[in-house]
PDB file of N, CA and C in Angstrom:
ATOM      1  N   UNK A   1     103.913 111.035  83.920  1.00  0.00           N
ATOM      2  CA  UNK A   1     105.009 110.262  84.484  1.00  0.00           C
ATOM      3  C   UNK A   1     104.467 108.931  84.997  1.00  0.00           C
ATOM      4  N   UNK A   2     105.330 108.106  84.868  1.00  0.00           N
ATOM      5  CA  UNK A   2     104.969 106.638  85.179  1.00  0.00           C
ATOM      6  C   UNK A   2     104.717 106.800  86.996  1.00  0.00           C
ATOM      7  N   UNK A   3     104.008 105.516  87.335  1.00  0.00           N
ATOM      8  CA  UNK A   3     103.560 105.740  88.838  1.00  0.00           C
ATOM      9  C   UNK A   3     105.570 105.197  89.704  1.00  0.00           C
ATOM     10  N   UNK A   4     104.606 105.231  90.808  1.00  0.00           N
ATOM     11  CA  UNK A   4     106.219 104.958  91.907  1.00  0.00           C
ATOM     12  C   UNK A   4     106.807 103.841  91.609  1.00  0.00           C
ATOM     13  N   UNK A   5     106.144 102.852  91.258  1.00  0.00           N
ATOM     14  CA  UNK A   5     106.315 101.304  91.114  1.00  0.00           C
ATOM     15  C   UNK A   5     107.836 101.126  90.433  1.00  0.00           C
ATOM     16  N   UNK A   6     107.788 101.832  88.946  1.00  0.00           N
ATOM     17  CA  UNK A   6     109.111 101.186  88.438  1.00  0.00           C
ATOM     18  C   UNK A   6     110.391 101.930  89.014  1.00  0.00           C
ATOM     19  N   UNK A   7     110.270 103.148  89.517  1.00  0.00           N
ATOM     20  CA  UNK A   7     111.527 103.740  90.339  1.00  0.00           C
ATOM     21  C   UNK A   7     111.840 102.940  91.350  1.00  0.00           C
ATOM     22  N   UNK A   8     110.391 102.570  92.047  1.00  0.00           N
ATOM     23  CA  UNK A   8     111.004 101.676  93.397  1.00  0.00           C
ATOM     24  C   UNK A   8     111.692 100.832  93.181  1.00  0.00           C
ATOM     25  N   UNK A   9     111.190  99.710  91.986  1.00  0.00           N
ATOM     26  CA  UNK A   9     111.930  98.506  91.319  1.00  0.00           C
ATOM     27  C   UNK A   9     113.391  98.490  91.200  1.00  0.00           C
ATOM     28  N   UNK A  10     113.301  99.852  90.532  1.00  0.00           N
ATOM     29  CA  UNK A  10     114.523  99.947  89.835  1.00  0.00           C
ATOM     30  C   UNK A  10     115.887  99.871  90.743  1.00  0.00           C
ATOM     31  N   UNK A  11     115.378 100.915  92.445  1.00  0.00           N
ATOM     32  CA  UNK A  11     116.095 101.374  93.431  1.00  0.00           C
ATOM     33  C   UNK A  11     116.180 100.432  94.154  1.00  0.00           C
ATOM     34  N   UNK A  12     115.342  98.959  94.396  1.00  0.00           N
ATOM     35  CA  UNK A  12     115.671  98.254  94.922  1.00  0.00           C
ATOM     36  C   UNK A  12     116.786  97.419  94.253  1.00  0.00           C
ATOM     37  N   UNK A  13     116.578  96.698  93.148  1.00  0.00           N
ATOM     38  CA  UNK A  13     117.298  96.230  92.019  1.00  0.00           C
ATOM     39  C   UNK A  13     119.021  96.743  92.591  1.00  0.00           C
ATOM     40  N   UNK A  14     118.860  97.933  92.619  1.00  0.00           N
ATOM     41  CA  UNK A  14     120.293  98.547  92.719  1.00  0.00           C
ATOM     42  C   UNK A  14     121.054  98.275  94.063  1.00  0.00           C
ATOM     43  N   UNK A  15     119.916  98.287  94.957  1.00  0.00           N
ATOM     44  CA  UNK A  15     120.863  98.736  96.424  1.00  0.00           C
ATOM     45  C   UNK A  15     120.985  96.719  96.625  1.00  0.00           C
ATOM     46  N   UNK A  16     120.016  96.115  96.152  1.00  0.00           N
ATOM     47  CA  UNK A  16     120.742  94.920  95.967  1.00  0.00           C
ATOM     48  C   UNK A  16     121.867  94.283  95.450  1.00  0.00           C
ATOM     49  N   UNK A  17     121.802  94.506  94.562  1.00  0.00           N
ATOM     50  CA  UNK A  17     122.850  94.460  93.716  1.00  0.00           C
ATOM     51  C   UNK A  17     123.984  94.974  94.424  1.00  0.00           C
ATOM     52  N   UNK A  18     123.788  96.388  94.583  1.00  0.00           N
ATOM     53  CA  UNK A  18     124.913  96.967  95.107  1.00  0.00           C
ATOM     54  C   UNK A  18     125.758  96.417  96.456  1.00  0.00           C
ATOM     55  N   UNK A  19     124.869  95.316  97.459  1.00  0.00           N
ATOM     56  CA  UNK A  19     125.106  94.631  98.553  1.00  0.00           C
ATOM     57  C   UNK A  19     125.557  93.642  98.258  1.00  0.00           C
ATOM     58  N   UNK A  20     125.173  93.124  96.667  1.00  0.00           N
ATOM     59  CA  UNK A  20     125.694  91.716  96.493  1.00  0.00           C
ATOM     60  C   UNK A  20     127.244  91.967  95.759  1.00  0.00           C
ATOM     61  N   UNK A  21     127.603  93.049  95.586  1.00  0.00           N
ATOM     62  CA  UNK A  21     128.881  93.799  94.890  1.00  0.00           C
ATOM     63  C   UNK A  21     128.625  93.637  93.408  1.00  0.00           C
ATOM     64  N   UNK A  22     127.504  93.701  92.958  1.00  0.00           N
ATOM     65  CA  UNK A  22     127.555  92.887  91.352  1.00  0.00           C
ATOM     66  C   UNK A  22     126.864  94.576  90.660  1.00  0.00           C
ATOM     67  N   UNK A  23     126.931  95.604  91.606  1.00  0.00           N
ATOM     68  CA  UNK A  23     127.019  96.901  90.966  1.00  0.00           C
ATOM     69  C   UNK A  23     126.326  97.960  91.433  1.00  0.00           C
ATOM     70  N   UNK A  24     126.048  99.332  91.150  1.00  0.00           N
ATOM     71  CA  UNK A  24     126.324 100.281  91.924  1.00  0.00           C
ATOM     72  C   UNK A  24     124.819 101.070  92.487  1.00  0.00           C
ATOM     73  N   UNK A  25     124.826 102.177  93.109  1.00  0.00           N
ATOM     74  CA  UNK A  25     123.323 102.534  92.682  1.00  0.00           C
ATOM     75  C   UNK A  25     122.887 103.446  91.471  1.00  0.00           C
ATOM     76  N   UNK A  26     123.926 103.851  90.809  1.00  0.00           N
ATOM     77  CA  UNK A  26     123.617 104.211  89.697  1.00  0.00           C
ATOM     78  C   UNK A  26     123.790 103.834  88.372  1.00  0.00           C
ATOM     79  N   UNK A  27     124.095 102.021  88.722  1.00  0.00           N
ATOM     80  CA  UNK A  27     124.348 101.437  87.468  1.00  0.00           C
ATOM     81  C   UNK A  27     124.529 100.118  87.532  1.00  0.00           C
ATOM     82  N   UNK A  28     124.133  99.332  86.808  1.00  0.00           N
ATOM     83  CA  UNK A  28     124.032  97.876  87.104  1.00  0.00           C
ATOM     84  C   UNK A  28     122.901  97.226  85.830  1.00  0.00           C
ATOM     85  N   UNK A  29     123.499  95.971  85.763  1.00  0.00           N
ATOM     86  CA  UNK A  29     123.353  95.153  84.651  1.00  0.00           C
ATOM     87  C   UNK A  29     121.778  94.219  85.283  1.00  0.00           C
ATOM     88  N   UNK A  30     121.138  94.427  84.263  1.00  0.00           N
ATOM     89  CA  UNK A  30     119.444  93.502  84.646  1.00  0.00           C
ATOM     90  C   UNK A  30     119.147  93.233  83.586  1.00  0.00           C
ATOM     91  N   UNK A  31     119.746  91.879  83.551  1.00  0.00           N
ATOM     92  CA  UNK A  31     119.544  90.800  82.384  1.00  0.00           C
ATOM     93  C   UNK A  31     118.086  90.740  82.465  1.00  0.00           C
ATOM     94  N   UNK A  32     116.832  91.192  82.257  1.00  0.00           N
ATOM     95  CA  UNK A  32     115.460  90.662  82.494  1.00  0.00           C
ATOM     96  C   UNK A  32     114.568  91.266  80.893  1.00  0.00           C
ATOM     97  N   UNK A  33     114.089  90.521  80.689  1.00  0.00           N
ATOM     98  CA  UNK A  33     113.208  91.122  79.359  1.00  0.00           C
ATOM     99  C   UNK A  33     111.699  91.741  79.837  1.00  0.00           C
ATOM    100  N   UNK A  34     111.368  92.414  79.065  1.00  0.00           N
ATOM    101  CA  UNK A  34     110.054  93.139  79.166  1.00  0.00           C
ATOM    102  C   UNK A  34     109.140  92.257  79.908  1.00  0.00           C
ATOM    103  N   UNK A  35     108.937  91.089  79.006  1.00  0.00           N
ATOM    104  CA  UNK A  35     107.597  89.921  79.388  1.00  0.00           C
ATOM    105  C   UNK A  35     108.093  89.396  80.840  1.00  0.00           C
ATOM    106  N   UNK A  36     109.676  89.249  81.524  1.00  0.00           N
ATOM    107  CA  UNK A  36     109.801  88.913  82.490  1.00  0.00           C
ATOM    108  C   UNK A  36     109.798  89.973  83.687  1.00  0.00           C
ATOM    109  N   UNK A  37     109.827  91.235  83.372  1.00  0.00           N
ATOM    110  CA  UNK A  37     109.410  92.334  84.369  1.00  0.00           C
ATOM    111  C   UNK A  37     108.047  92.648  84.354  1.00  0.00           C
ATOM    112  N   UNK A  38     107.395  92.213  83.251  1.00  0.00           N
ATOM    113  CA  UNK A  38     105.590  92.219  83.598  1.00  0.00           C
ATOM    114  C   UNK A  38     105.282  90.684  84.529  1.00  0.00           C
ATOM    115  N   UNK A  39     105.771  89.987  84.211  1.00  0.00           N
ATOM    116  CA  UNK A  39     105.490  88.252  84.751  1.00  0.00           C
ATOM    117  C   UNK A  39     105.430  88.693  86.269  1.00  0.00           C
ATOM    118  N   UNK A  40     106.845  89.159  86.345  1.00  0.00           N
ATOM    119  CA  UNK A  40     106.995  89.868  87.738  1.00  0.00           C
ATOM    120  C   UNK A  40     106.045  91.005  88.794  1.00  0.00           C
ATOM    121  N   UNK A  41     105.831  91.705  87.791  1.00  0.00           N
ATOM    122  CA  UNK A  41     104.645  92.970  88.468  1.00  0.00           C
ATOM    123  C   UNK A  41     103.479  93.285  88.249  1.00  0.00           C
ATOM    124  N   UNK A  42     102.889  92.396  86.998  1.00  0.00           N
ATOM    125  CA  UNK A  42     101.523  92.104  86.655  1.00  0.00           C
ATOM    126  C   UNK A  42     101.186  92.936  85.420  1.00  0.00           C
ATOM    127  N   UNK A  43     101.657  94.042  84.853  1.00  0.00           N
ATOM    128  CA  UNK A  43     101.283  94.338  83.386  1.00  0.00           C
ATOM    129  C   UNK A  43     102.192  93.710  82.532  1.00  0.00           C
ATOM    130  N   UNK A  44     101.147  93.874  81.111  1.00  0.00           N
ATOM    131  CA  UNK A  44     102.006  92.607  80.115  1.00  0.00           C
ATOM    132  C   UNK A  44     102.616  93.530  79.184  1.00  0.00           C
ATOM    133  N   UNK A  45     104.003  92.494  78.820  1.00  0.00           N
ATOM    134  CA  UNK A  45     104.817  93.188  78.006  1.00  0.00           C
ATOM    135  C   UNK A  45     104.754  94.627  77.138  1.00  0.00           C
ATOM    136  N   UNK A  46     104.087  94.294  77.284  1.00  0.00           N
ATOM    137  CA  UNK A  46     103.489  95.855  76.055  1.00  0.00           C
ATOM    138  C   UNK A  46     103.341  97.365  76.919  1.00  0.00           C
ATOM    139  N   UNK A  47     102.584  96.849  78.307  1.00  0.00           N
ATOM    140  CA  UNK A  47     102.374  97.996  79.517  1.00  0.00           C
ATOM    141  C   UNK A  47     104.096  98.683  79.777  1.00  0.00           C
ATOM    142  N   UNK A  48     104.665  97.133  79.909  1.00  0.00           N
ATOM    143  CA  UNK A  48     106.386  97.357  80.139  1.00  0.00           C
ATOM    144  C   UNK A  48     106.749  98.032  79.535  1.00  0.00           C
ATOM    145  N   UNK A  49     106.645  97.936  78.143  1.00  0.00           N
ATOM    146  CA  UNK A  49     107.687  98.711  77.040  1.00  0.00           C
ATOM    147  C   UNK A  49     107.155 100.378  77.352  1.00  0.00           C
ATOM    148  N   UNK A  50     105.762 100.431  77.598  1.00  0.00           N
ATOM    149  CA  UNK A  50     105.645 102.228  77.434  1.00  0.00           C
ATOM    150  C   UNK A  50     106.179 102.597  78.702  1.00  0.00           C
ATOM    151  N   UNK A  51     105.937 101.817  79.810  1.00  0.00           N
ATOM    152  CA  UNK A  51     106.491 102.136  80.659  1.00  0.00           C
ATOM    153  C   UNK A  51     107.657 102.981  80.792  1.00  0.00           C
ATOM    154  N   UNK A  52     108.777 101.501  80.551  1.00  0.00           N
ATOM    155  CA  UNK A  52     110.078 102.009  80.435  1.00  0.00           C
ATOM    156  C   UNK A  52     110.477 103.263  79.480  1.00  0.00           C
ATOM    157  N   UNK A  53     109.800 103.141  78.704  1.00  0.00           N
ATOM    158  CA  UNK A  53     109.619 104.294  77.391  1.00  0.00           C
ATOM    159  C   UNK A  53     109.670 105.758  78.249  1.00  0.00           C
ATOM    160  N   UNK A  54     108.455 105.581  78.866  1.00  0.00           N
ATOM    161  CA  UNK A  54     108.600 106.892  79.883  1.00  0.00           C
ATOM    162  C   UNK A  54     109.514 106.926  81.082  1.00  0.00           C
ATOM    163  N   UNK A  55     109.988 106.059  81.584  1.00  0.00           N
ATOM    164  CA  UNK A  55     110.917 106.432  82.261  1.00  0.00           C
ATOM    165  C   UNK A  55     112.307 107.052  81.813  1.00  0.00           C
ATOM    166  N   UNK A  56     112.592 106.390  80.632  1.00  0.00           N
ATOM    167  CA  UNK A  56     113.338 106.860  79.945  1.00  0.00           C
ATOM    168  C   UNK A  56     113.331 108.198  79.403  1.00  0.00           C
ATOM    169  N   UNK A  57     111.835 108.534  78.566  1.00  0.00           N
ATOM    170  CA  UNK A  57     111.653 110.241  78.952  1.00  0.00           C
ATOM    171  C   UNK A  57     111.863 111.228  79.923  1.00  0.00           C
ATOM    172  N   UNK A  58     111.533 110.432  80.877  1.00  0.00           N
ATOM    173  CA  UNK A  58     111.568 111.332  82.076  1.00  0.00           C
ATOM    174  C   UNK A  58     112.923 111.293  82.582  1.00  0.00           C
ATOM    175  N   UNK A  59     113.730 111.111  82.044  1.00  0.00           N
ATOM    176  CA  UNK A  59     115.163 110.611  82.698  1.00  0.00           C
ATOM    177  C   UNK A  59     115.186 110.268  83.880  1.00  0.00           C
ATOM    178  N   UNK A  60     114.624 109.156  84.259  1.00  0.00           N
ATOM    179  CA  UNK A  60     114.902 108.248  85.291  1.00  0.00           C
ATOM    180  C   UNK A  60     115.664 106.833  85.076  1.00  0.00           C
ATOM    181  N   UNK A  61     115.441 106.395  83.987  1.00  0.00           N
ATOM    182  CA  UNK A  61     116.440 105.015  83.452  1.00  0.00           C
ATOM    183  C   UNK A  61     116.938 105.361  81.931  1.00  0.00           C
ATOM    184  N   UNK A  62     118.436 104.845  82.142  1.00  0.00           N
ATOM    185  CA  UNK A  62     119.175 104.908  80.719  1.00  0.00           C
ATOM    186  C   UNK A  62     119.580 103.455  80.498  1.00  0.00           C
ATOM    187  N   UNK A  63     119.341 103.225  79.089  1.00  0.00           N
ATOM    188  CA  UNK A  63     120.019 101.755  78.614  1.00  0.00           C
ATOM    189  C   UNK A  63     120.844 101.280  79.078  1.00  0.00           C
ATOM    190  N   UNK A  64     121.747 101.739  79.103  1.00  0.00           N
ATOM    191  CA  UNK A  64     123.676 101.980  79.501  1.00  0.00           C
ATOM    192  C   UNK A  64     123.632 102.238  81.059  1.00  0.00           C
ATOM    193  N   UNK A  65     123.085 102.783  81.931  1.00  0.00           N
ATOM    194  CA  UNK A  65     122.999 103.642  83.480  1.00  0.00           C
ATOM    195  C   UNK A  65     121.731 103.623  83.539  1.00  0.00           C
ATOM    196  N   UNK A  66     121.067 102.475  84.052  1.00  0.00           N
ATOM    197  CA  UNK A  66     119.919 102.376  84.619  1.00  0.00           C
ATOM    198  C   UNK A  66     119.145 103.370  85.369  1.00  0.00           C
ATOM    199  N   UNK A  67     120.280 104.222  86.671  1.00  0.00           N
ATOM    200  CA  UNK A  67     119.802 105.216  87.402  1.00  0.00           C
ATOM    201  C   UNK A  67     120.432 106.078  87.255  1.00  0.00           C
ATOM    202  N   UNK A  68     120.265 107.284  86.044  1.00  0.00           N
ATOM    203  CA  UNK A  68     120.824 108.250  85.875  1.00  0.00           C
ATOM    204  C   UNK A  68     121.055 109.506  87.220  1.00  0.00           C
ATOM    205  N   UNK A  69     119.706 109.830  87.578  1.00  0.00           N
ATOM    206  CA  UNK A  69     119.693 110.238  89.242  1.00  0.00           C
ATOM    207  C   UNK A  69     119.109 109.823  90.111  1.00  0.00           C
ATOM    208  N   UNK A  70     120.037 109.228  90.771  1.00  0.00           N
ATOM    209  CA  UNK A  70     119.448 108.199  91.988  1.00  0.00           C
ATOM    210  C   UNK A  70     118.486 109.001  92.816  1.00  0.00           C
ATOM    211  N   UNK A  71     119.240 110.321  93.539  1.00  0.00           N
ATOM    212  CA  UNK A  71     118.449 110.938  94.325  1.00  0.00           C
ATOM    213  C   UNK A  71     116.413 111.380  93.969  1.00  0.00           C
ATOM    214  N   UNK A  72     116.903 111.697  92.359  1.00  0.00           N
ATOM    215  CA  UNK A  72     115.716 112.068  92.012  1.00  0.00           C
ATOM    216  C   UNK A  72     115.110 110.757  91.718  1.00  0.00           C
ATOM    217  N   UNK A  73     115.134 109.348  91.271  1.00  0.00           N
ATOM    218  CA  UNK A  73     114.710 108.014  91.720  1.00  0.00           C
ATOM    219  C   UNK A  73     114.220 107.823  92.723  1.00  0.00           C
ATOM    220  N   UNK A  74     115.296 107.886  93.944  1.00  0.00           N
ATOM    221  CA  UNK A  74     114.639 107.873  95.259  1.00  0.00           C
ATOM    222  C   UNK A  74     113.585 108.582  96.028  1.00  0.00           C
ATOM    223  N   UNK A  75     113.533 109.830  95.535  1.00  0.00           N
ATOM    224  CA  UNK A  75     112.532 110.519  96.221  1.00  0.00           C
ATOM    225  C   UNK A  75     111.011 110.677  95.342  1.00  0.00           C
ATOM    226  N   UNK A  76     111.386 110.178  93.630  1.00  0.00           N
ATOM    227  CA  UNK A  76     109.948 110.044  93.300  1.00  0.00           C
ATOM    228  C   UNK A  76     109.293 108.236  93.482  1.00  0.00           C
ATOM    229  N   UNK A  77     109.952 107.644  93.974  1.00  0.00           N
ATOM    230  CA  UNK A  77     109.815 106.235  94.400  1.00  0.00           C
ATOM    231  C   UNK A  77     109.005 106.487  95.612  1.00  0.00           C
ATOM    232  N   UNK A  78     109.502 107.285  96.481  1.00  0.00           N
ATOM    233  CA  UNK A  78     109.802 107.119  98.532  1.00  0.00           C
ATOM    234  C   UNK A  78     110.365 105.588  98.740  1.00  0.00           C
ATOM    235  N   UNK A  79     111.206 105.823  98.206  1.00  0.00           N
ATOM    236  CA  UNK A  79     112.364 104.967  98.090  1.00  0.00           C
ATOM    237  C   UNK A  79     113.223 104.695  99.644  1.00  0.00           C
ATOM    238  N   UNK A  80     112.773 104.041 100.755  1.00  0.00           N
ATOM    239  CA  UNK A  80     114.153 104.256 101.809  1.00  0.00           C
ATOM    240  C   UNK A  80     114.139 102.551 101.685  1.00  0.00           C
ATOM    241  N   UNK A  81     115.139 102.249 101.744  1.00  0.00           N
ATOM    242  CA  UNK A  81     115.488 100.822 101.558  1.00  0.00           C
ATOM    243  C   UNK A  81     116.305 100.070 102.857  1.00  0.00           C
ATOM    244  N   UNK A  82     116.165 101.015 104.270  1.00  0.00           N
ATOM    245  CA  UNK A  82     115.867 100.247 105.310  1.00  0.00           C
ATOM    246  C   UNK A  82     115.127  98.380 105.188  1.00  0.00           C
ATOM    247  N   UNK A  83     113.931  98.697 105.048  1.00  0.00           N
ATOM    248  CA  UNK A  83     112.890  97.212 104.779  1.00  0.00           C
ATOM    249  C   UNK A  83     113.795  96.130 104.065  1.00  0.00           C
ATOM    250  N   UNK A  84     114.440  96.744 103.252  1.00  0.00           N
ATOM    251  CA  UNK A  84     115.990  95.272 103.389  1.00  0.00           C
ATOM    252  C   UNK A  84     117.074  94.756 103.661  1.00  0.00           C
ATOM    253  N   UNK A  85     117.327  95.464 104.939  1.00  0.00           N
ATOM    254  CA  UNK A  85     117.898  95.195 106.239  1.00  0.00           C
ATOM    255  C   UNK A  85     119.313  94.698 105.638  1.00  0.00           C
ATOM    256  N   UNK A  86     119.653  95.877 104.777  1.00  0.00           N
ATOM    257  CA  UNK A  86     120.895  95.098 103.931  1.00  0.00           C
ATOM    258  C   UNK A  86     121.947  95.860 104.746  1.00  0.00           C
ATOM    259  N   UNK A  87     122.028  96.281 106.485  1.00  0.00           N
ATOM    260  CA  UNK A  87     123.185  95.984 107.435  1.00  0.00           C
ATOM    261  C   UNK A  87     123.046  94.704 108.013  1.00  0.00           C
ATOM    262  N   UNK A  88     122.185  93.988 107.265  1.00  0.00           N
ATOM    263  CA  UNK A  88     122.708  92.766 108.085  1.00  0.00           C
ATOM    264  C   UNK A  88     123.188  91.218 107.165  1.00  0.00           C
ATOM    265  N   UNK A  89     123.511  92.054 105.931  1.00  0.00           N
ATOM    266  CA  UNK A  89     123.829  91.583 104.919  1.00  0.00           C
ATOM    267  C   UNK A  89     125.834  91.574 104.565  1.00  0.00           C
ATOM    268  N   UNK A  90     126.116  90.552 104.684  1.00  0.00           N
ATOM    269  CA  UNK A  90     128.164  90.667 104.564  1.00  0.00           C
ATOM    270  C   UNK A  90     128.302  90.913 103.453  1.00  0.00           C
ATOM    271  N   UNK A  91     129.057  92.380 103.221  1.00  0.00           N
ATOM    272  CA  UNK A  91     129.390  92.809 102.059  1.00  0.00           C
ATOM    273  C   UNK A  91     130.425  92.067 101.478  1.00  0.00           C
ATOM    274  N   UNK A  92     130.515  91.737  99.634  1.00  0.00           N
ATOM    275  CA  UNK A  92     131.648  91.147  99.059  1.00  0.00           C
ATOM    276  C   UNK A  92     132.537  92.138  99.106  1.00  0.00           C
TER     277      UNK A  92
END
């Protein structure tokens, strides 16, 4: 199984999103390509693709539903998303 890194990503991605109203925690649109999620976290495109590859095995991300189970996301992440203080964020 892939390490914590891309669940965390993924769970942050969401609960952002989800604060900015632009979608849910178990689903939401991330316009970003492979080479720009390695640019971002330091392995190169290629690390990305198996990556996601396995997350996708592991049913943690779907094409279509990014976070198929959040809960099980969150807890193989240690996912608490307190640290972005998104009550102090005005919901749309």
């Amino acid at each position: 199984m892939p390490g914590k890194l891309w669940p965390h990503l993924f769970c942050e991605f969401a609960r952002r999103l989800e604060s900015a109203g632009l979608g849910t925690a178990d689903g939401y649109e991330l316009p970003m390509t492979q080479e720009q999620l390695g640019d971002a976290t330091g392995p190169t495109a290629v690390h990305v693709n198996r990556t996601l590859k396995g997350l996708a095995m592991d049913g943690l991300i779907e094409r279509e539903r990014r976070i198929p189970d959040w809960e099980r996301s969150r807890t193989i992440a240690g996912f608490n998303e307190t640290y972005l203080h998104l009550d102090q964020v005005a919901v749309r």
